[in-house]
C-alpha atoms as a PDB file:
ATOM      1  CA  UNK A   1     -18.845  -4.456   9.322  1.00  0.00           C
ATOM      2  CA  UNK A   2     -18.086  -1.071   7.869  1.00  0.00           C
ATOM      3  CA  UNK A   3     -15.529   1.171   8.685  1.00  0.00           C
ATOM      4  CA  UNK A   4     -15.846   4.470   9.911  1.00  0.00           C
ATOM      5  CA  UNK A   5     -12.685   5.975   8.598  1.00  0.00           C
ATOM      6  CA  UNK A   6     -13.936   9.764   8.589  1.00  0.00           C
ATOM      7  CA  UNK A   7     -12.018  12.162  11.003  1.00  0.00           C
ATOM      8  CA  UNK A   8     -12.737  15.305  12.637  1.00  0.00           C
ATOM      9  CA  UNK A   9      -8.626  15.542  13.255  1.00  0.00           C
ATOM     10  CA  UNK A  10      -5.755  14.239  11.341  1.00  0.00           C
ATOM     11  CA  UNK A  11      -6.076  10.127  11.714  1.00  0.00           C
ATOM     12  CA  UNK A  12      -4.926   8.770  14.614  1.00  0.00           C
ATOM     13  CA  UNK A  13      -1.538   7.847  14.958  1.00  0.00           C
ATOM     14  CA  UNK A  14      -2.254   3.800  15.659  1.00  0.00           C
ATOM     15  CA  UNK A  15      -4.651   3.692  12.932  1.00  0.00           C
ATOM     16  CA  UNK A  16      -1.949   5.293  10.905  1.00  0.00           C
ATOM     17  CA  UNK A  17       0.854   2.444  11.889  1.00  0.00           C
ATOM     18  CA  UNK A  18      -1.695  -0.359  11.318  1.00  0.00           C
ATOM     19  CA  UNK A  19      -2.356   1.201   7.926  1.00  0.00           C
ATOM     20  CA  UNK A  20       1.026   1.021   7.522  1.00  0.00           C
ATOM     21  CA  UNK A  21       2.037  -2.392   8.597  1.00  0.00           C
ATOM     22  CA  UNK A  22      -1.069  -4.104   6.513  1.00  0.00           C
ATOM     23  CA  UNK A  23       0.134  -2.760   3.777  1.00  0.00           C
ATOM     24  CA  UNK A  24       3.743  -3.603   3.921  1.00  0.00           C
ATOM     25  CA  UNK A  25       2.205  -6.749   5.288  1.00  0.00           C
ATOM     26  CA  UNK A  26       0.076  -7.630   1.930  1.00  0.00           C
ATOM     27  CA  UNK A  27       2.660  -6.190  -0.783  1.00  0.00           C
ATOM     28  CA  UNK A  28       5.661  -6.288   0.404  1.00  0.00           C
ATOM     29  CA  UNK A  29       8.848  -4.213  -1.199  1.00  0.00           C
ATOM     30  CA  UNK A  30      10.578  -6.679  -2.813  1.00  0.00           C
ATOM     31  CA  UNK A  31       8.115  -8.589  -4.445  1.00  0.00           C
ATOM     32  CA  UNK A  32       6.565  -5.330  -5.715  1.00  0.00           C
ATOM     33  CA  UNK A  33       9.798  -4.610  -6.940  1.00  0.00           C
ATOM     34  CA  UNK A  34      10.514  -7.630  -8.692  1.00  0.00           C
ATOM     35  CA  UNK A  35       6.710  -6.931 -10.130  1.00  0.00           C
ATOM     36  CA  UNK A  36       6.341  -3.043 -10.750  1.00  0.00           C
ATOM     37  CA  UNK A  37       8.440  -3.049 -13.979  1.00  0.00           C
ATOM     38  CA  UNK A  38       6.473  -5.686 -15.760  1.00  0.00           C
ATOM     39  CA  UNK A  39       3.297  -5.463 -14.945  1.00  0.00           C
ATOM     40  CA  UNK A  40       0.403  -2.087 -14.429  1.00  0.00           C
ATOM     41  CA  UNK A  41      -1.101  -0.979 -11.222  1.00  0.00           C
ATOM     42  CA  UNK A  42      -4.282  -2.660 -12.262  1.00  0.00           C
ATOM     43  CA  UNK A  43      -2.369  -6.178 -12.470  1.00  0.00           C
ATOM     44  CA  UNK A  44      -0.494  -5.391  -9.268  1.00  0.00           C
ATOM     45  CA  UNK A  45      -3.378  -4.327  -7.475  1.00  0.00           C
ATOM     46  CA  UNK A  46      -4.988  -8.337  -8.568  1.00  0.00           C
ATOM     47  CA  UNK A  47      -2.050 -10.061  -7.629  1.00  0.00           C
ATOM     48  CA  UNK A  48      -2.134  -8.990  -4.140  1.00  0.00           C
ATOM     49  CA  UNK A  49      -5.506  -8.539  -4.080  1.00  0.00           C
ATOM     50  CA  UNK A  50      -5.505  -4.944  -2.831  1.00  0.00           C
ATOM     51  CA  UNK A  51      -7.319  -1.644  -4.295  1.00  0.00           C
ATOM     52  CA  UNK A  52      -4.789   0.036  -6.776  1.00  0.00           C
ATOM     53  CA  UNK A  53      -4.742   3.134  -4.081  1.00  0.00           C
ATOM     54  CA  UNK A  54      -2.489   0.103  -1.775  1.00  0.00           C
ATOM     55  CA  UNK A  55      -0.547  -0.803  -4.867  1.00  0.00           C
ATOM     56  CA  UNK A  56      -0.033   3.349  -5.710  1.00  0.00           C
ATOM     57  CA  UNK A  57       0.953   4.160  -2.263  1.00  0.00           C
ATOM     58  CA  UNK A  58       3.768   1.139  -2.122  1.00  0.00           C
ATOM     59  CA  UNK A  59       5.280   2.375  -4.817  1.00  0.00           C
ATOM     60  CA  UNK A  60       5.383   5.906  -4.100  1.00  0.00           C
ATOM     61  CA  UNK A  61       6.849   4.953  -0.575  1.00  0.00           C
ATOM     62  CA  UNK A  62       9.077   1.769  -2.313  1.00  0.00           C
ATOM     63  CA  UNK A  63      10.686   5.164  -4.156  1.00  0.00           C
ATOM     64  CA  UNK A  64      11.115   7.641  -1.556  1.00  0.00           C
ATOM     65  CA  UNK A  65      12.701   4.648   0.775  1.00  0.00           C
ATOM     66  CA  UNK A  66      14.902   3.746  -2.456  1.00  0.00           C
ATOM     67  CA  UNK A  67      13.795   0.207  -2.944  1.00  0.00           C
ATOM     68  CA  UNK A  68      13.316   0.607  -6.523  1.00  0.00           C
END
């Protein structure tokens, strides 16, 4: 079924949180981090089997929250 993920507002904020908790759900922190410094987004993105925008946004988050 596809999505309908276009907005007239910002998204809502439950769509937001389940955004949120699938992805910290599929790649979780510290496997990423044992991960990230050995391998590319591209293989990170396979290994979980996410889209490289999941694997980019973990570790821009893993780095502001100071998991890396």
């Amino acid at each position: 079924m596809p999505r309908n993920n276009i907005y007239k507002t910002a998204k809502p904020p439950e769509e937001v949180e389940a955004d949120i908790f699938a992805a910290n759900l599929l790649v979780p922190f510290n496997i990423l981090k044992k991960y990230a410094p050995i391998a590319s987004p591209c293989e990170l993105a396979r290994l979980f089997m996410v889209s490289e925008d999941v694997i980019h946004n973990q570790l821009y988050w893993m780095k502001i929250a100071g998991s890396d």
